[in-house]
Protein backbone atom coordinates (compact mmCIF):
# COMPACT_ATOMS: atom_id res chain seq x y z
CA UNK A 1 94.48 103.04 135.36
CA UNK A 2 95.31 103.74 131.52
CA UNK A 3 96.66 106.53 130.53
CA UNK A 4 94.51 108.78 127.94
CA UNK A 5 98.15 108.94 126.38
CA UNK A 6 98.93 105.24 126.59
CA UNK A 7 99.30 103.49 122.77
CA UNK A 8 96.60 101.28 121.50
CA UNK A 9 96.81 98.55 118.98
CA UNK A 10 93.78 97.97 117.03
CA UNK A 11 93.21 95.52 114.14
CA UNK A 12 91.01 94.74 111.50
CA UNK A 13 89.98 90.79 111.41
CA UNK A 14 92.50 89.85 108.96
CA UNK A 15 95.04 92.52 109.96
CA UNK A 16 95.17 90.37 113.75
CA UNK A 17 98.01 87.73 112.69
CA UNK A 18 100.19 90.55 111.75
CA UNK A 19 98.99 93.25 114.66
CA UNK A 20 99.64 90.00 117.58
CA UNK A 21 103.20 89.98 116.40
CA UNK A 22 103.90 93.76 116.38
CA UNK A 23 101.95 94.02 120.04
CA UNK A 24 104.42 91.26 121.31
CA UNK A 25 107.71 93.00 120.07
CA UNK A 26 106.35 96.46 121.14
CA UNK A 27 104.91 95.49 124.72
CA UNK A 28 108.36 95.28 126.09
CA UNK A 29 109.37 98.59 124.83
CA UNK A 30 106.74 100.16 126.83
CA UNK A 31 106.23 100.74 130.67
CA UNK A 32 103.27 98.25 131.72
CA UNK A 33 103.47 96.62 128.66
CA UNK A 34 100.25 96.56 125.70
CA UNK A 35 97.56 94.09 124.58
CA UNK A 36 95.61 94.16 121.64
CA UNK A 37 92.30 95.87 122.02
CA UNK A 38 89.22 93.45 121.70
CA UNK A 39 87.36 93.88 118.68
CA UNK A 40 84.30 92.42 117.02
CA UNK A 41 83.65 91.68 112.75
CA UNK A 42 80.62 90.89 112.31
CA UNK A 43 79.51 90.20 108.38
CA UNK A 44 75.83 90.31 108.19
CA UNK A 45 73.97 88.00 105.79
CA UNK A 46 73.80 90.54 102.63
CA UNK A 47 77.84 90.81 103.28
CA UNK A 48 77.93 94.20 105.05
CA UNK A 49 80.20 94.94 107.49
CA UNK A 50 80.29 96.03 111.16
CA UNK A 51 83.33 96.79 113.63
CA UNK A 52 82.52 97.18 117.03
CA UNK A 53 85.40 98.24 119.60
CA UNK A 54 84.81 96.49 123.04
CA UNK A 55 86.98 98.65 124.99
CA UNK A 56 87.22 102.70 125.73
CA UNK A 57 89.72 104.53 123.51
CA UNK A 58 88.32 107.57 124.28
CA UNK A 59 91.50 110.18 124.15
CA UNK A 60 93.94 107.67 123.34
CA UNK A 61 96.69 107.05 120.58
CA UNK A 62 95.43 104.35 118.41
CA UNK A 63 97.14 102.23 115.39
CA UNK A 64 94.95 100.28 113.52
CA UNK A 65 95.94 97.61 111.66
CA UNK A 66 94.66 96.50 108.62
CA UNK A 67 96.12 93.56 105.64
CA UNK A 68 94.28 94.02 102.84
CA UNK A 69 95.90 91.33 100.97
CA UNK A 70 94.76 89.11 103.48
CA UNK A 71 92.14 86.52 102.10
CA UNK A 72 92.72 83.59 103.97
CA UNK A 73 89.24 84.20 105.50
CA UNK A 74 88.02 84.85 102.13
CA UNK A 75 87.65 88.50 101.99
CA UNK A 76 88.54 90.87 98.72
CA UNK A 77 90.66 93.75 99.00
CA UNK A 78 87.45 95.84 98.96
CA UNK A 79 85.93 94.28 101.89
CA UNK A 80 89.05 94.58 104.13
CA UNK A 81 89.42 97.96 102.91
CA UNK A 82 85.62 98.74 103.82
CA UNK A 83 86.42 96.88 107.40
CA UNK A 84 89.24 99.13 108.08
CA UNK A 85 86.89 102.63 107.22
CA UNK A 86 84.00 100.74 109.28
CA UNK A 87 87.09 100.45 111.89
CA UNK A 88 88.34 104.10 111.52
CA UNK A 89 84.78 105.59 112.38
CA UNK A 90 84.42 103.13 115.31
CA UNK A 91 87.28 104.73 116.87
CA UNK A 92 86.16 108.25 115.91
CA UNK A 93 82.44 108.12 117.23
CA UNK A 94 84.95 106.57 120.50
CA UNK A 95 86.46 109.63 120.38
CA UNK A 96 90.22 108.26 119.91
CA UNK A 97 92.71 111.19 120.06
CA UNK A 98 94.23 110.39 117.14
CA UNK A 99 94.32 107.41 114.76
CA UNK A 100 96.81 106.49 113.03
CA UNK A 101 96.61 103.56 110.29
CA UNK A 102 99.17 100.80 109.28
CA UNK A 103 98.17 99.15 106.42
CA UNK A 104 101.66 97.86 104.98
CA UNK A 105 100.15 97.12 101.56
CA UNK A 106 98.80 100.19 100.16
CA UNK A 107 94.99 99.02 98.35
CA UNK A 108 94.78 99.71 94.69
CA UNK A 109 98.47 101.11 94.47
CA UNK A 110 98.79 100.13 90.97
CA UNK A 111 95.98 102.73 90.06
CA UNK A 112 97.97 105.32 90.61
CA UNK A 113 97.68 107.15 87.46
CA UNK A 114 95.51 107.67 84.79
CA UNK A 115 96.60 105.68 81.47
CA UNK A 116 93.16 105.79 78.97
CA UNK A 117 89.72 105.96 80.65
CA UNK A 118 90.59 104.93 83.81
CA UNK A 119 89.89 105.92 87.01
CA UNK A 120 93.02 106.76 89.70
CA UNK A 121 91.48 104.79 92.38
CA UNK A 122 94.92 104.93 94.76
CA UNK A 123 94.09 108.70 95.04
CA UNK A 124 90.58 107.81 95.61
CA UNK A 125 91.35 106.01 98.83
CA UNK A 126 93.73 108.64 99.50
CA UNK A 127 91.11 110.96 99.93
CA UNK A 128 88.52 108.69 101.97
CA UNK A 129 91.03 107.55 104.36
CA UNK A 130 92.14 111.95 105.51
CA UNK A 131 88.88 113.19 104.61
CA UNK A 132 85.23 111.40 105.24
CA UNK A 133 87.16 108.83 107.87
CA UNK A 134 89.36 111.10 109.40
CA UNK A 135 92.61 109.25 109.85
CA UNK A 136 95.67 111.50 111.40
CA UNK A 137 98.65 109.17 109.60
CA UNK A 138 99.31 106.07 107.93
CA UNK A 139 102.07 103.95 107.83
CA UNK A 140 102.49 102.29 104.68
CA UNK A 141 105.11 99.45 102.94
CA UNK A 142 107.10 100.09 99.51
CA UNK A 143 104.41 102.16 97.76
CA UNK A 144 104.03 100.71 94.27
CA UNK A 145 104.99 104.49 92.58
CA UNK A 146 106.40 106.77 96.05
CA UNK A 147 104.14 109.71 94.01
CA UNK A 148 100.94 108.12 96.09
CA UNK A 149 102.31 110.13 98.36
CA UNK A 150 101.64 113.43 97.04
CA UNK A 151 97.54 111.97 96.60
CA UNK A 152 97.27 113.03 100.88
CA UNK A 153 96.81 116.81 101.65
CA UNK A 154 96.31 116.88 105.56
CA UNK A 155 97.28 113.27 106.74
CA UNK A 156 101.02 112.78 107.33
CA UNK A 157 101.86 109.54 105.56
CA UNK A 158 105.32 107.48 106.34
CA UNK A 159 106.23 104.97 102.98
CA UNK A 160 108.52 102.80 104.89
CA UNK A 161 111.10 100.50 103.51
CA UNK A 162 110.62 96.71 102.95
CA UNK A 163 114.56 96.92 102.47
CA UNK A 164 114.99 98.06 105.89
CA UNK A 165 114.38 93.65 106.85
CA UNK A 166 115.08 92.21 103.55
CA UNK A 167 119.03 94.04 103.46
CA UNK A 168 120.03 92.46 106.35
CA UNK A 169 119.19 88.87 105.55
CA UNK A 170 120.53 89.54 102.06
CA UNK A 171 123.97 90.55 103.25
CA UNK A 172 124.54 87.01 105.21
CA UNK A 173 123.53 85.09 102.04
CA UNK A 174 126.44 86.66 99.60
CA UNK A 175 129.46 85.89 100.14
CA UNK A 176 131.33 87.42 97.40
CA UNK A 177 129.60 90.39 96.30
CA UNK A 178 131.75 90.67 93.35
CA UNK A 179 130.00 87.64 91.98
CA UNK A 180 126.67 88.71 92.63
CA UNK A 181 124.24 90.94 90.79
CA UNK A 182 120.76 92.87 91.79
CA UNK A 183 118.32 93.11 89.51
CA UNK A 184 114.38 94.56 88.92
CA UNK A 185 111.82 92.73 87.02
CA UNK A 186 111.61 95.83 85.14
CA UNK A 187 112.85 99.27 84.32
CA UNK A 188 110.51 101.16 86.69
CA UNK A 189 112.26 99.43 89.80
CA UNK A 190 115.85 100.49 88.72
CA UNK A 191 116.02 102.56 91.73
CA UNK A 192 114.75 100.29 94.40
CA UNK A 193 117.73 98.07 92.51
CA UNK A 194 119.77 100.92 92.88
CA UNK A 195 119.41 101.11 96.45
CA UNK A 196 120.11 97.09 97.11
CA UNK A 197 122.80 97.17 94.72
CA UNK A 198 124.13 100.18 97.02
CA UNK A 199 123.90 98.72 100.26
CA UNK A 200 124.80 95.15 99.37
CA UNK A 201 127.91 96.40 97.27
CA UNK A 202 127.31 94.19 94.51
CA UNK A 203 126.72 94.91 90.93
CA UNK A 204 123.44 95.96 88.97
CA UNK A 205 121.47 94.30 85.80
CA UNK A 206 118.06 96.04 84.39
CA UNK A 207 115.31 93.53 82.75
CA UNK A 208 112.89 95.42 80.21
CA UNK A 209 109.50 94.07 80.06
CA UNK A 210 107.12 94.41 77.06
CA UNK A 211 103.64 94.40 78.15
CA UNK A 212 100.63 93.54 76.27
CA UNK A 213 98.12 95.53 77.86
CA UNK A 214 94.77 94.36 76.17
CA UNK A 215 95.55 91.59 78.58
CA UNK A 216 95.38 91.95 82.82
CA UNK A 217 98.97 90.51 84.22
CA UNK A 218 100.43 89.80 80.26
CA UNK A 219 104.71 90.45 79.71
CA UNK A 220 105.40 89.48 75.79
CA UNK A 221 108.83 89.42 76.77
CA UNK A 222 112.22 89.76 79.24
CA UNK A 223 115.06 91.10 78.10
CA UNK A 224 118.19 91.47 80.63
CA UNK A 225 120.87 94.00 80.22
CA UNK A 226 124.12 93.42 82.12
CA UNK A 227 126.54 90.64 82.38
CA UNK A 228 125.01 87.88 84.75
CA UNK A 229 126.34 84.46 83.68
CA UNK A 230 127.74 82.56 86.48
CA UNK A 231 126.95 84.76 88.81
CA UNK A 232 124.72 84.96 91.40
CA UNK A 233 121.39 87.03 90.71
CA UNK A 234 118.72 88.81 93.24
CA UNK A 235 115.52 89.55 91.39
CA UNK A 236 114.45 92.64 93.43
CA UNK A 237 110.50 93.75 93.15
CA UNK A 238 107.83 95.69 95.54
CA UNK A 239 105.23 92.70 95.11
CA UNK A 240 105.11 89.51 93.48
CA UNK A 241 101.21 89.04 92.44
CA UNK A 242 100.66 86.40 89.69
CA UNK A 243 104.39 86.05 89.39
CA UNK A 244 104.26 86.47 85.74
CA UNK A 245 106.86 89.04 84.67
CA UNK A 246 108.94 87.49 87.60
CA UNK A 247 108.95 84.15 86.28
CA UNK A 248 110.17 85.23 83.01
CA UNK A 249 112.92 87.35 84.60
CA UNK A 250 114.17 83.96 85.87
CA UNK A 251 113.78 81.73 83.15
CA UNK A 252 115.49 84.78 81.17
CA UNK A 253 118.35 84.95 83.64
CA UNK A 254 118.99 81.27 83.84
CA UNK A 255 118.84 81.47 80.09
CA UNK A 256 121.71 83.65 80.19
CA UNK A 257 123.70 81.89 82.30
CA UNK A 258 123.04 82.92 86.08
CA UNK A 259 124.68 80.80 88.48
CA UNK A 260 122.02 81.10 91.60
CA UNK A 261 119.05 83.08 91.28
CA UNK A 262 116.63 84.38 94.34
CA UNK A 263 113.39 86.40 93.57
CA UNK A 264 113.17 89.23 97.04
CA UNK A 265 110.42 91.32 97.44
CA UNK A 266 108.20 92.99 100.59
CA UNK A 267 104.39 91.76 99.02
CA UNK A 268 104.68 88.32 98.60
CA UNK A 269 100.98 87.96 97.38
CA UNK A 270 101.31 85.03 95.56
CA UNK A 271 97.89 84.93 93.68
CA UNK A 272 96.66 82.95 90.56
CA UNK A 273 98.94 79.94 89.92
CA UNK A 274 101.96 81.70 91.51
CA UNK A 275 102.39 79.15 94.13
CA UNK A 276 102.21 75.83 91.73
CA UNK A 277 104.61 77.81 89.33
CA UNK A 278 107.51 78.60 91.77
CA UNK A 279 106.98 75.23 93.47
CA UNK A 280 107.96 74.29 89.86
CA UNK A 281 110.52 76.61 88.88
CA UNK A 282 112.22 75.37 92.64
CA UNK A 283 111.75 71.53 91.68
CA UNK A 284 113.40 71.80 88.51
CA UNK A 285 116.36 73.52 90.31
CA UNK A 286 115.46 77.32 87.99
CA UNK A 287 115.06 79.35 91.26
CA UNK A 288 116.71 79.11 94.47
CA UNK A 289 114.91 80.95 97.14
CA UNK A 290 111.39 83.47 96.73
CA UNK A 291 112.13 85.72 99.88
CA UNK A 292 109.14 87.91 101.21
CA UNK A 293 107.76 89.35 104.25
CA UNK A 294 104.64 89.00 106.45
CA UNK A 295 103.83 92.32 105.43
CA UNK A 296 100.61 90.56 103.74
CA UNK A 297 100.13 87.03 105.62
CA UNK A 298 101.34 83.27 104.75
CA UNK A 299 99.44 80.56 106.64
CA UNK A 300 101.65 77.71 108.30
CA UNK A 301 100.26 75.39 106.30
CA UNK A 302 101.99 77.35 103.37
CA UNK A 303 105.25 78.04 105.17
CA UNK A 304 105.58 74.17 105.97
CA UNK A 305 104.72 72.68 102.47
CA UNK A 306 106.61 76.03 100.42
CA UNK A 307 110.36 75.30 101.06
CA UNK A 308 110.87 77.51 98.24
CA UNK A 309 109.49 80.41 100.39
CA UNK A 310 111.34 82.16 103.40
CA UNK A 311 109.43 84.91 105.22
CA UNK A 312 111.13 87.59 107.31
CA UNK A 313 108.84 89.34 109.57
CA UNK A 314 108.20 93.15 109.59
CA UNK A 315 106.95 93.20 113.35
CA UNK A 316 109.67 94.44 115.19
CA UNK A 317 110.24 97.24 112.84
CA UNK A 318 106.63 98.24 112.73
CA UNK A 319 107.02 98.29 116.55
CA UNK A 320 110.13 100.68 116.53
CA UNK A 321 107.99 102.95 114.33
CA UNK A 322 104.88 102.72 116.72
CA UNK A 323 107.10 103.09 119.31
CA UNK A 324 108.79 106.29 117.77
CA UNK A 325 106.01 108.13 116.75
CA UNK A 326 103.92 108.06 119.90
CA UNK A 327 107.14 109.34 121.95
CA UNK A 328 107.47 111.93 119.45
CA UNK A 329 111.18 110.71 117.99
CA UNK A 330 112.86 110.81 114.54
CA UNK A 331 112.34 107.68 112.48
CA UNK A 332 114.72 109.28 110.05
CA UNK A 333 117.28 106.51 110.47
CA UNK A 334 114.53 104.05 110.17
CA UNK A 335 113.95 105.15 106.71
CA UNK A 336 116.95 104.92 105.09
C-alpha cells in the first residue's frame, strides 16, 4: 500500500522526457522506489485542453512537471502553460496534499517589468499559479531577473542554479585558468559572470549590447571590455533564444582576438535560425562548443546531427531537490 506521504511525480505531456529522467535518478533514493503517475492530454478539436490523472493522489506530495519551452509536439508556451494550470486543478479537485511545481523555465520571464505600455505578464502568472490554481511551491531554473521572485506572496518559490551542473563540466575543460576568461552577453548578467568567474578562478570580460527596441530580438552592436586575445573565452547567459546578441558576442570576441570561445547557458532554446547559425559559426571554426542543459528538451535527432551542441542533464539535481524537500532537509548547499 502507498503511503498518503509517499512522493509523486506528475508531468505535463511535454514536461514527460524531462520528468522520466528525474523519476529514474530519484527512485533509488527512495524506499520502494517511484514511477511516474499515468496521465492523459487530450487536445480537443477547437484546441482546448484537458488533463486527466489516472491514478489516486488523494493526500499525497505531488511535483508536477511542466517544459514550457517544449514544442517538439508543437505546442506554444501558452498552451503548455494552460496544460500545466489544467494539471494543477486535476490534482486539487484529487485532493493532493500539496503540489508543488517544477517548471525549470520560468514562462514569460522576460516580462518582468513594465518598460512603456506593457503589461508585466511574469507577475501575472505569478499570481495564477499561488492564487486561482493553488500551487504550494515551485521550483524554478536561472530566473531571467531573480526579482520574479518577489511577484509570489504565499507560495514558497526555490530559483535554483543552472551553474550548480554547468560549473562542474566547466572546470574539466580549462586547464589553465589564467588563460581563460568568463564573460556575459551583456551587462545585466555581470553577476551570473561574477559567480563563474568566482568558482572557476579565471578572469572576467563584460560585453555591452545596444538594443534597438522598435525591433523584437534586435542588438545594433557588441562591444567587449577586458583583455581577451589569445585567450580562451566562456560566453556565460541564462538562455540562448534566437541567438542574436550571442552571436555577435562571438564574432566580437574572435574579432578581438580570442583564442577558443564556448557559448554556456541553462535554456538552450534555440529558436528562429539559431540552429543553422551556430551550425555555421562551428563550421567555419568561430565557436567551439554551445553548452546547455535539458532544462528545456533537445530531440536525438538534434543531439546526433548538432556536434556543436553538448547537453548536461539537470535530472539528478532536480531529484536531490525533490528528494530534499519532501524529507524536510536544507537545500542550502544545493543553492550555492
Amino acid at each position: 500500500m502507498i503511503s498518503k506521504n509517499s512522493i509523486s511525480i506528475l508531468a505535463c505531456q511535454s514536461g514527460k522526457p524531462l520528468a522520466k529522467k528525474i523519476v529514474k535518478k530519484l527512485s533509488p533514493k527512495t524506499k520502494n522506489g517511484i514511477n511516474l503517475i499515468d496521465s492523459t492530454q487530450t487536445i480537443f478539436a477547437n484546441t482546448e485542453i484537458k488533463n486527466v490523472v489516472n491514478e489516486s493522489i488523494r493526500g499525497r506530495d505531488v511535483y508536477i512537471i511542466q517544459d514550457v519551452e517544449n514544442h517538439s509536439d508543437g505546442l506554444s508556451v501558452d498552451e503548455n502553460l494552460r496544460s500545466l494550470y489544467t494539471t494543477i486543478d486535476a490534482c486539487r479537485r484529487c485532493d493532493a496534499g500539496r503540489i508543488t511545481i517544477v517548471i525549470p523555465s520560468y514562462p514569460y520571464a522576460r516580462q518582468d517589468k513594465q518598460d512603456g505600455r506593457d503589461g508585466i505578464t511574469a507577475a501575472r502568472v505569478a499570481w495564477e499559479l499561488e492564487g486561482e490554481m493553488g500551487a504550494d511551491h515551485i521550483i524554478t531554473m536561472d530566473l531571467h531577473n531573480s526579482a520574479i521572485q518577489g511577484f509570489f506572496r504565499r507560495a514558497k518559490i526555490d530559483n535554483i542554479r543552472g551553474g550548480f551542473v554547468l560549473i562542474p563540466h566547466l572546470r574539466k575543460l580549462i586547464t589553465n585558468p589564467a588563460e581563460t576568461v568568463i564573460m556575459p552577453t551583456d551587462l545585466g548578467g555581470a553577476k551570473r559572470a561574477n559567480y563563474f568567474a568566482q568558482s572557476l578562478c579565471t578572469g572576467i570580460a563584460f560585453a555591452y549590447k545596444e538594443r534597438n527596441y522598435s525591433k523584437a530580438n534586435c542588438v545594433e552592436s557588441i562591444q567587449i571590455l577586458g583583455d581577451i586575445k589569445d585567450k580562451d573565452v566562456f560566453i556565460i547567459d541564462d538562455m540562448i533564444d534566437t541567438g542574436g546578441t550571442l552571436m555577435r558576442a562571438v564574432l566580437r570576441a574572435k574579432e578581438m582576438g580570442a583564442k577558443n570561445i564556448y557559448a554556456v547557458c541553462t535554456l538552450a532554446l534555440l529558436n528562429g535560425n539559431a540552429i543553422q547559425d551556430f551550425s555555421k559559426l562551428y563550421n567555419d571554426k568561430i565557436i567551439d562548443t554551445v553548452i546547455g542543459t535539458d532544462a528545456t528538451y533537445h530531440s536525438k535527432e538534434f543531439l546526433k546531427e548538432n556536434k556543436w551542441f553538448k547537453e548536461l542533464s539537470i535530472a539528478e539535481y532536480i531529484a536531490e531537490i525533490i528528494f530534499r524537500i519532501h524529507k524536510g532537509k536544507s537545500i542550502g548547499d544545493l543553492l550555492k
